[in-house]
PDB file of N, CA and C in Angstrom:
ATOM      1  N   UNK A   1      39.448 -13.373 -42.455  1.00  0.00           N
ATOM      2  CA  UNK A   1      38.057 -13.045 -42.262  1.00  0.00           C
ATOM      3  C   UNK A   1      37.682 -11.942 -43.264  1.00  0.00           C
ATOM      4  N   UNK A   2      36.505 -12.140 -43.849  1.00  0.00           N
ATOM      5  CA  UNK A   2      35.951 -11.156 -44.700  1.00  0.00           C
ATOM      6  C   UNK A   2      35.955  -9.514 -43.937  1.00  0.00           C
ATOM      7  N   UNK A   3      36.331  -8.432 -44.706  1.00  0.00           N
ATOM      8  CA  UNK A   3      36.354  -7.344 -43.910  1.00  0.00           C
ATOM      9  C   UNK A   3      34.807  -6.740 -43.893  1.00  0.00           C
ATOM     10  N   UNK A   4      33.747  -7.451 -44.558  1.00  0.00           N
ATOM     11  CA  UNK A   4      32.616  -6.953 -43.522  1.00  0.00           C
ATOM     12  C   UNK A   4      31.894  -8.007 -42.515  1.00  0.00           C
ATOM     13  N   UNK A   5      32.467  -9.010 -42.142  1.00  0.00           N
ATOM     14  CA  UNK A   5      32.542  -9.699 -41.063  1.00  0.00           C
ATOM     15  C   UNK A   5      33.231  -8.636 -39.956  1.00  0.00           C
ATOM     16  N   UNK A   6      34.551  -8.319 -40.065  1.00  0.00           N
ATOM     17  CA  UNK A   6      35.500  -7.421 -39.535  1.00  0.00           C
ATOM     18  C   UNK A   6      34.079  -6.427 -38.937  1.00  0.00           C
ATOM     19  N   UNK A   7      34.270  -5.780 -39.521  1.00  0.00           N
ATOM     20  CA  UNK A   7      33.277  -4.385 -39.409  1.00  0.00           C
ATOM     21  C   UNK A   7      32.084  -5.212 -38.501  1.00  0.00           C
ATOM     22  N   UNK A   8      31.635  -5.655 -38.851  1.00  0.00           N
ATOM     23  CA  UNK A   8      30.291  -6.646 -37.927  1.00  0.00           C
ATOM     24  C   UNK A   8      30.958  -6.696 -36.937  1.00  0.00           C
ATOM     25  N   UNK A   9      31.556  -7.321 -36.686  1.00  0.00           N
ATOM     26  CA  UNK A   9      31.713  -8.133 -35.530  1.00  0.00           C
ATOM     27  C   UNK A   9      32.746  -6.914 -34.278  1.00  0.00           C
ATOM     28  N   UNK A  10      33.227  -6.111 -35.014  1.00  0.00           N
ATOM     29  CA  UNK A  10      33.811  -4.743 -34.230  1.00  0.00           C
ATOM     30  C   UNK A  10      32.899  -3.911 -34.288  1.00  0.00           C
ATOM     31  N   UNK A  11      31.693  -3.748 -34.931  1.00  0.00           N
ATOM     32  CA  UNK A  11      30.572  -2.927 -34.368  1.00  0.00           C
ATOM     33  C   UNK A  11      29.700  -3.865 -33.185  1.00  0.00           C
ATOM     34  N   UNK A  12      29.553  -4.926 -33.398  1.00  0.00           N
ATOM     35  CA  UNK A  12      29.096  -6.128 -32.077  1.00  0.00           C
ATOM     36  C   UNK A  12      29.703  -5.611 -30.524  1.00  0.00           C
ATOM     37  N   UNK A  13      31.023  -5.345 -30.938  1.00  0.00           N
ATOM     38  CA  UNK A  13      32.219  -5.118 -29.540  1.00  0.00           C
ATOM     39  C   UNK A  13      32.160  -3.902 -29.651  1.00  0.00           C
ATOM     40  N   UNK A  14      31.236  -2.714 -29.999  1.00  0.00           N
ATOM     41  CA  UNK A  14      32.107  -1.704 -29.713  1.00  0.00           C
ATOM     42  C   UNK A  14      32.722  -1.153 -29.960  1.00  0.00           C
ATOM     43  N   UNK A  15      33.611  -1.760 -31.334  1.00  0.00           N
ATOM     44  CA  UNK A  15      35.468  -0.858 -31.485  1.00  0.00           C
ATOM     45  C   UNK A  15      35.431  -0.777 -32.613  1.00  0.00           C
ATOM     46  N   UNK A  16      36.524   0.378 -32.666  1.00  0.00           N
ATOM     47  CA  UNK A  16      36.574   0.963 -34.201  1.00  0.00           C
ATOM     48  C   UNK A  16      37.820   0.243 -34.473  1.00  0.00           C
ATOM     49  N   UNK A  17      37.359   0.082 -35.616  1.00  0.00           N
ATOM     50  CA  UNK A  17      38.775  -0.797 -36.740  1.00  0.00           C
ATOM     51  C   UNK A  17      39.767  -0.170 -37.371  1.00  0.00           C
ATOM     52  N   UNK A  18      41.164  -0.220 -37.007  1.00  0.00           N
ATOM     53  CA  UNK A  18      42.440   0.439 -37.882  1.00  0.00           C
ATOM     54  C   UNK A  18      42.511  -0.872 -39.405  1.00  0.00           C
ATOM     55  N   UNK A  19      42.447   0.023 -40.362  1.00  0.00           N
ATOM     56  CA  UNK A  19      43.354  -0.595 -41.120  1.00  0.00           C
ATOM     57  C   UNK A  19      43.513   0.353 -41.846  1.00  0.00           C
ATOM     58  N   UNK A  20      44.986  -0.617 -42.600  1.00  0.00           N
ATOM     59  CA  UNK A  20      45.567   0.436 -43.937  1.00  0.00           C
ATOM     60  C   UNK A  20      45.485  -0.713 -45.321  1.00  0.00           C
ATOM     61  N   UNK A  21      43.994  -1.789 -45.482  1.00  0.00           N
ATOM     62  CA  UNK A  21      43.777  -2.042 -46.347  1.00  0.00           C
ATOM     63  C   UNK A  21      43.092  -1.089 -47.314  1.00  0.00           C
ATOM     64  N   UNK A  22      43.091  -0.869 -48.738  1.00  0.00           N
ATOM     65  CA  UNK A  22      42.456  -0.067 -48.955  1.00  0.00           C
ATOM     66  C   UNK A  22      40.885  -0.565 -49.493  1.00  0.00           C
ATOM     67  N   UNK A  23      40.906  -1.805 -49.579  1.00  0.00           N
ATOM     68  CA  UNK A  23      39.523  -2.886 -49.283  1.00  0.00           C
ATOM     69  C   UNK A  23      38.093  -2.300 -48.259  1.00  0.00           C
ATOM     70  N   UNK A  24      38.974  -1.777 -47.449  1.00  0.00           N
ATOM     71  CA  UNK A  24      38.538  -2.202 -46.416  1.00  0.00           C
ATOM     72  C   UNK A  24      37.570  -0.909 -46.375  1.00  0.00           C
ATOM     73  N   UNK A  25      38.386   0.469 -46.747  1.00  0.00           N
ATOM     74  CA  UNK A  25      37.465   1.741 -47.372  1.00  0.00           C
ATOM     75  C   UNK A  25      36.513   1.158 -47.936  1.00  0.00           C
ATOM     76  N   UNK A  26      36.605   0.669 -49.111  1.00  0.00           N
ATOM     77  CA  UNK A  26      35.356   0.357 -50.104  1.00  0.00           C
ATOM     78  C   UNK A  26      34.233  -0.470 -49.208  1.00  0.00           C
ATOM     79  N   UNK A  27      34.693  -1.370 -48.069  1.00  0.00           N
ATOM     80  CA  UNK A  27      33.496  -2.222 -47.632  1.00  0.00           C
ATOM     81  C   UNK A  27      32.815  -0.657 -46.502  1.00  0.00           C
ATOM     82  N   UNK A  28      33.473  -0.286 -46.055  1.00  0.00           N
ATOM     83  CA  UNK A  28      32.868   1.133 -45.066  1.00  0.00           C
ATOM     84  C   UNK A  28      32.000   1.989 -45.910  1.00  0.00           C
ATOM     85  N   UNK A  29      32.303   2.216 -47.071  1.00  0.00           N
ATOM     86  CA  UNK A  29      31.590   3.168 -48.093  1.00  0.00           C
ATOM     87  C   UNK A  29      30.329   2.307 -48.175  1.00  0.00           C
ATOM     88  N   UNK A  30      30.655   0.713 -48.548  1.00  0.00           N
ATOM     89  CA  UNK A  30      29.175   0.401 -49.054  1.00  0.00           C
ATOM     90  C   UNK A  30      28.420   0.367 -47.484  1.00  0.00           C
ATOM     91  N   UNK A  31      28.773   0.510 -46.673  1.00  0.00           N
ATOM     92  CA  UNK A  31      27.741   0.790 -45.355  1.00  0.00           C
ATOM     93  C   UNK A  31      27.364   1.776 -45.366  1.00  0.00           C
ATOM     94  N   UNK A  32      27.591   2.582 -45.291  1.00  0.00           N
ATOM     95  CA  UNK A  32      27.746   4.282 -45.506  1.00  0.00           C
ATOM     96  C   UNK A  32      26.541   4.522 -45.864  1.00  0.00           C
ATOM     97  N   UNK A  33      26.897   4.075 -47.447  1.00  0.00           N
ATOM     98  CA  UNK A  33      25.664   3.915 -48.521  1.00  0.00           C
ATOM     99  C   UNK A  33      24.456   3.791 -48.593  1.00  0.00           C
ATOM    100  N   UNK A  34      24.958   2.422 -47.390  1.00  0.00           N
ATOM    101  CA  UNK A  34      23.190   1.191 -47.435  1.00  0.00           C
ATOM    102  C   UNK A  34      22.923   1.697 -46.294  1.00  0.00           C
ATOM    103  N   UNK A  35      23.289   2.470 -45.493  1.00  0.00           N
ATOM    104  CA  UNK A  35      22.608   2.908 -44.205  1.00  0.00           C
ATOM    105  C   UNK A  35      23.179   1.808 -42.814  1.00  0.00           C
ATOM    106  N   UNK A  36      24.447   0.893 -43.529  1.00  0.00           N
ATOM    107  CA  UNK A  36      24.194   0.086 -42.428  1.00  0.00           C
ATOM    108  C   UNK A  36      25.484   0.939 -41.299  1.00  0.00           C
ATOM    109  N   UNK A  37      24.691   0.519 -40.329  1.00  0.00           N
ATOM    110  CA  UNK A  37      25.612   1.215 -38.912  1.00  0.00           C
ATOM    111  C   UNK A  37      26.782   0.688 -38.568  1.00  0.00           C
ATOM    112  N   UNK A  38      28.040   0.654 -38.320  1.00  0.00           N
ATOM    113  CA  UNK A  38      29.038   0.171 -37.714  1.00  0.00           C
ATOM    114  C   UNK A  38      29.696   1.630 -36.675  1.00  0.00           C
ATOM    115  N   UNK A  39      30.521   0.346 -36.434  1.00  0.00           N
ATOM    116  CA  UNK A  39      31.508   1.350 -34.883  1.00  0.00           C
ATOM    117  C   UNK A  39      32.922   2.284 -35.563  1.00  0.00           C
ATOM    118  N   UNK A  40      32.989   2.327 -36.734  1.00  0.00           N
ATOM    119  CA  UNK A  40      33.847   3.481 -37.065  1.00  0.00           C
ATOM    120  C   UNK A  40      35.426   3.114 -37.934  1.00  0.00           C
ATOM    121  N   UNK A  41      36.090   3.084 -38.411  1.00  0.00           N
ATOM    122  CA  UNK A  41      37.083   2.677 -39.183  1.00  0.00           C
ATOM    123  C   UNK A  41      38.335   3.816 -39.021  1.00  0.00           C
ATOM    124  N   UNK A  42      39.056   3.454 -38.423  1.00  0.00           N
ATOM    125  CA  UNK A  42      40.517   4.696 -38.823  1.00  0.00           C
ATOM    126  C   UNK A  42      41.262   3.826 -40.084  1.00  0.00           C
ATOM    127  N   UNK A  43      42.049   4.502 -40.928  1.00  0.00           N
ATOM    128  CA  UNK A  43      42.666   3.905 -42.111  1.00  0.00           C
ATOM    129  C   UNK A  43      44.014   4.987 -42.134  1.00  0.00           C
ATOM    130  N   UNK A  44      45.247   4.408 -42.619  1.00  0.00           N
ATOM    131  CA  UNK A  44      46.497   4.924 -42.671  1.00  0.00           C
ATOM    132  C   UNK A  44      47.046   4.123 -43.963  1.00  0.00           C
ATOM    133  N   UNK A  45      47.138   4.571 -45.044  1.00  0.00           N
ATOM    134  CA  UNK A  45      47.532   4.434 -45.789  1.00  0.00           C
ATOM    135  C   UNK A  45      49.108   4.033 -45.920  1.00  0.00           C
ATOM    136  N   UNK A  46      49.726   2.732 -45.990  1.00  0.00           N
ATOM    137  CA  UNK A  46      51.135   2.548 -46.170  1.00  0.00           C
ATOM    138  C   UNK A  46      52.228   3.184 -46.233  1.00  0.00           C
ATOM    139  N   UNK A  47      51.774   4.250 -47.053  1.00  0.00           N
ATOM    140  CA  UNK A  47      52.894   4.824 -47.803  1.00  0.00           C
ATOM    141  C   UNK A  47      52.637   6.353 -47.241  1.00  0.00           C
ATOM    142  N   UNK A  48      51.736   6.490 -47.004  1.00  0.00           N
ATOM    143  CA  UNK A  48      51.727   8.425 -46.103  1.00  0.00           C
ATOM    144  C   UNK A  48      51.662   8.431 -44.838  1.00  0.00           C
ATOM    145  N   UNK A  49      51.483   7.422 -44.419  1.00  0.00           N
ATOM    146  CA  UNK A  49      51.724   7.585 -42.926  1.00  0.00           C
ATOM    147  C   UNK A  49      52.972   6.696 -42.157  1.00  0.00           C
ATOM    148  N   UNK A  50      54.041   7.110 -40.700  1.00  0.00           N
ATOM    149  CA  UNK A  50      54.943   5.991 -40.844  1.00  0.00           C
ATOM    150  C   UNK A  50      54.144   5.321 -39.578  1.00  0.00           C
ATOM    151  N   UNK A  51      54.649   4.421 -39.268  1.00  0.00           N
ATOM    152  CA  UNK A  51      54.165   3.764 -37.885  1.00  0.00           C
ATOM    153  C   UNK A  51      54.043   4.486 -36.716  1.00  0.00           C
ATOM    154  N   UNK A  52      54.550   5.267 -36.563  1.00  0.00           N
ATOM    155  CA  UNK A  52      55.060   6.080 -35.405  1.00  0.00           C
ATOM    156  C   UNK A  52      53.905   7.290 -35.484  1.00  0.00           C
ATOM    157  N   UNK A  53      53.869   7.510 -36.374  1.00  0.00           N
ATOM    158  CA  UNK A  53      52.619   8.522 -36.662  1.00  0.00           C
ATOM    159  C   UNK A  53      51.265   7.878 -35.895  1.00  0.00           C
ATOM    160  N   UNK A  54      51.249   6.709 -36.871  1.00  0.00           N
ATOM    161  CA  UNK A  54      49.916   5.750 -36.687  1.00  0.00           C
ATOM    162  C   UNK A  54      49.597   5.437 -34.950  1.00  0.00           C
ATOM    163  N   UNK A  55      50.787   5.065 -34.310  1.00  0.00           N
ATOM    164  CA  UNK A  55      50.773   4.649 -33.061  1.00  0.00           C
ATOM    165  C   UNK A  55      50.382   6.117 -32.343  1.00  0.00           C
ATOM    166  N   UNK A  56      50.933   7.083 -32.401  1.00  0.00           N
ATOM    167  CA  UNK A  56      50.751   8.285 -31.845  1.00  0.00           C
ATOM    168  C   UNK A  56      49.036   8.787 -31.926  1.00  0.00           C
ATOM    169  N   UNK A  57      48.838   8.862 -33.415  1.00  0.00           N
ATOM    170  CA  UNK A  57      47.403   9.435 -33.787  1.00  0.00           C
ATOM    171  C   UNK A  57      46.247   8.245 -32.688  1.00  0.00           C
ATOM    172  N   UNK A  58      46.502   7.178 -33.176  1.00  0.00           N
ATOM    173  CA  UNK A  58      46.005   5.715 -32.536  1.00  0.00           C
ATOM    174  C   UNK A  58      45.450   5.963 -30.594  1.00  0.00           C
ATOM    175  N   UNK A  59      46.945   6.794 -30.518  1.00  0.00           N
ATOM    176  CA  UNK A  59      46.940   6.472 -28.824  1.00  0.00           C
ATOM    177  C   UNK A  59      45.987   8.013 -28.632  1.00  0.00           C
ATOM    178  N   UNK A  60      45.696   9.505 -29.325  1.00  0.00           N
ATOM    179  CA  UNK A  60      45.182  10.179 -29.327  1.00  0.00           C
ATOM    180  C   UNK A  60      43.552   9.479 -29.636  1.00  0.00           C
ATOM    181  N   UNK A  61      43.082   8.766 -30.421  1.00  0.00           N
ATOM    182  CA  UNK A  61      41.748   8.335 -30.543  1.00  0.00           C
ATOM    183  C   UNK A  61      41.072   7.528 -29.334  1.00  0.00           C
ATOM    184  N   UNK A  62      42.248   6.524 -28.664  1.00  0.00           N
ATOM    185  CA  UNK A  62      42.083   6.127 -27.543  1.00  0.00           C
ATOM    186  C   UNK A  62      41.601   6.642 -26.425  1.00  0.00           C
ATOM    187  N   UNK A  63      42.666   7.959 -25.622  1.00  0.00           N
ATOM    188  CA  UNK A  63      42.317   8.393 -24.902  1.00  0.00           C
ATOM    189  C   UNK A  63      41.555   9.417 -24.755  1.00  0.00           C
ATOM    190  N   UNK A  64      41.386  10.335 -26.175  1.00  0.00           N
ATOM    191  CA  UNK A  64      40.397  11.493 -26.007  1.00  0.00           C
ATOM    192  C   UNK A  64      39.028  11.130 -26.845  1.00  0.00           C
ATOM    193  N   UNK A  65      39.276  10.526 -27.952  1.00  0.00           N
ATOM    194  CA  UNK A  65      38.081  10.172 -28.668  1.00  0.00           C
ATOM    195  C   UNK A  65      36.920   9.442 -27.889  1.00  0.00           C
ATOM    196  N   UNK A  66      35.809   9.620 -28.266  1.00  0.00           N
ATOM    197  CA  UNK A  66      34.352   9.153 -27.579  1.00  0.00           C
ATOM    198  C   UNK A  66      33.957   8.426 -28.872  1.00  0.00           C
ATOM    199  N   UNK A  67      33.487   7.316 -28.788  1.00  0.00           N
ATOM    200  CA  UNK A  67      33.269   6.088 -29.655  1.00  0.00           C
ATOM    201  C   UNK A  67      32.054   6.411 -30.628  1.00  0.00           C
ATOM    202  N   UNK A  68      30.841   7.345 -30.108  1.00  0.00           N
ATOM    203  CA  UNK A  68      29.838   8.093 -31.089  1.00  0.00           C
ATOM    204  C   UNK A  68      30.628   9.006 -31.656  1.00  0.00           C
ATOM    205  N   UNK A  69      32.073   9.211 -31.703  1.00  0.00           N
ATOM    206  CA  UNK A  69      32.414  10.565 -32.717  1.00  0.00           C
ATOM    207  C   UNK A  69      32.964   9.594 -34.001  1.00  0.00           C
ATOM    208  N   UNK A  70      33.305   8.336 -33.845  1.00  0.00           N
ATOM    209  CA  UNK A  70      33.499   7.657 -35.101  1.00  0.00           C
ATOM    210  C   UNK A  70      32.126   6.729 -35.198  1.00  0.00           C
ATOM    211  N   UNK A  71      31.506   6.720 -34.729  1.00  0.00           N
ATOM    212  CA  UNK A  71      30.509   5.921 -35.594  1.00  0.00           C
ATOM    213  C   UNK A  71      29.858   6.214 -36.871  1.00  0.00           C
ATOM    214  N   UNK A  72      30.150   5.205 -38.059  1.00  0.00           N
ATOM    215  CA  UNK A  72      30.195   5.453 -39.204  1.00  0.00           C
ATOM    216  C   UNK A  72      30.716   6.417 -39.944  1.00  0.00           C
ATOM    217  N   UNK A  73      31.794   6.629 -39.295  1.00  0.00           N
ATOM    218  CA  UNK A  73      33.103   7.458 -40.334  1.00  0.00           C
ATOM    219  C   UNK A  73      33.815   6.539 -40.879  1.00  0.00           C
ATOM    220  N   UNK A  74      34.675   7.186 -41.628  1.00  0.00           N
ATOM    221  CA  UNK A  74      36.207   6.511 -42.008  1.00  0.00           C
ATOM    222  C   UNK A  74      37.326   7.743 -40.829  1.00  0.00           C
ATOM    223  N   UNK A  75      37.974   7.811 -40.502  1.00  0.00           N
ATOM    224  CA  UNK A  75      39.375   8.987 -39.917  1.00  0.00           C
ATOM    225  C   UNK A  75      40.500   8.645 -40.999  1.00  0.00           C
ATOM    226  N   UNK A  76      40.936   9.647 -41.296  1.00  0.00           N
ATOM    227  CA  UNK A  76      42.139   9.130 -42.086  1.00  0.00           C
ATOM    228  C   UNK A  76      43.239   9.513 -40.868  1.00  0.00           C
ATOM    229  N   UNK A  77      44.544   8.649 -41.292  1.00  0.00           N
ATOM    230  CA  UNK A  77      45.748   9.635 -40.761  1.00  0.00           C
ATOM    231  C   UNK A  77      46.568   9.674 -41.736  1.00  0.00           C
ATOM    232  N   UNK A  78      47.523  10.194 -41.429  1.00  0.00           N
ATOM    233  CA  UNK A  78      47.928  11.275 -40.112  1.00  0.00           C
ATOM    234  C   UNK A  78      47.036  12.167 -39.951  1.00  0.00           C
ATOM    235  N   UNK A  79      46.485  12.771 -38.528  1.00  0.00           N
ATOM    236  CA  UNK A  79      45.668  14.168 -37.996  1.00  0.00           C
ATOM    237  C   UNK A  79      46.148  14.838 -38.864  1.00  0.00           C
TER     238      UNK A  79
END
């Protein structure tokens, strides 16, 4: 699926999108840009973050994060 389908269709539902494409930055930026609204993007880069990090930071956005604090961000990880 196109990653601004992705972004659509997880701002449709609600949820913010993990990835560690780096595509996927550039399609968030051009929203950013154009004003268009989505539900928020976390991104972990391959190589600086390990899984364990990702799962940890992940399960912190879950339970304390409020869904208007990523709308239309990027989060990087690691915290």
């Amino acid at each position: 699926m196109a990653d601004d389908l992705v972004i659509q269709r997880a701002t449709e539902l609600e949820r913010i999108v993990f990835s560690q494409d780096r595509d996927f930055l550039v399609e968030a930026k051009r929203c950013q840009e154009d004003g268009i609204r989505f539900s928020g993007v976390v991104y972990g880069h391959q190589l600086m973050v390990q899984i364990g990090e990702c799962i940890r930071d992940l399960e912190l956005i879950a339970t304390l994060g409020e869904p208007q604090e990523f709308e239309n961000r990027v989060q990087f990880l690691p915290f």
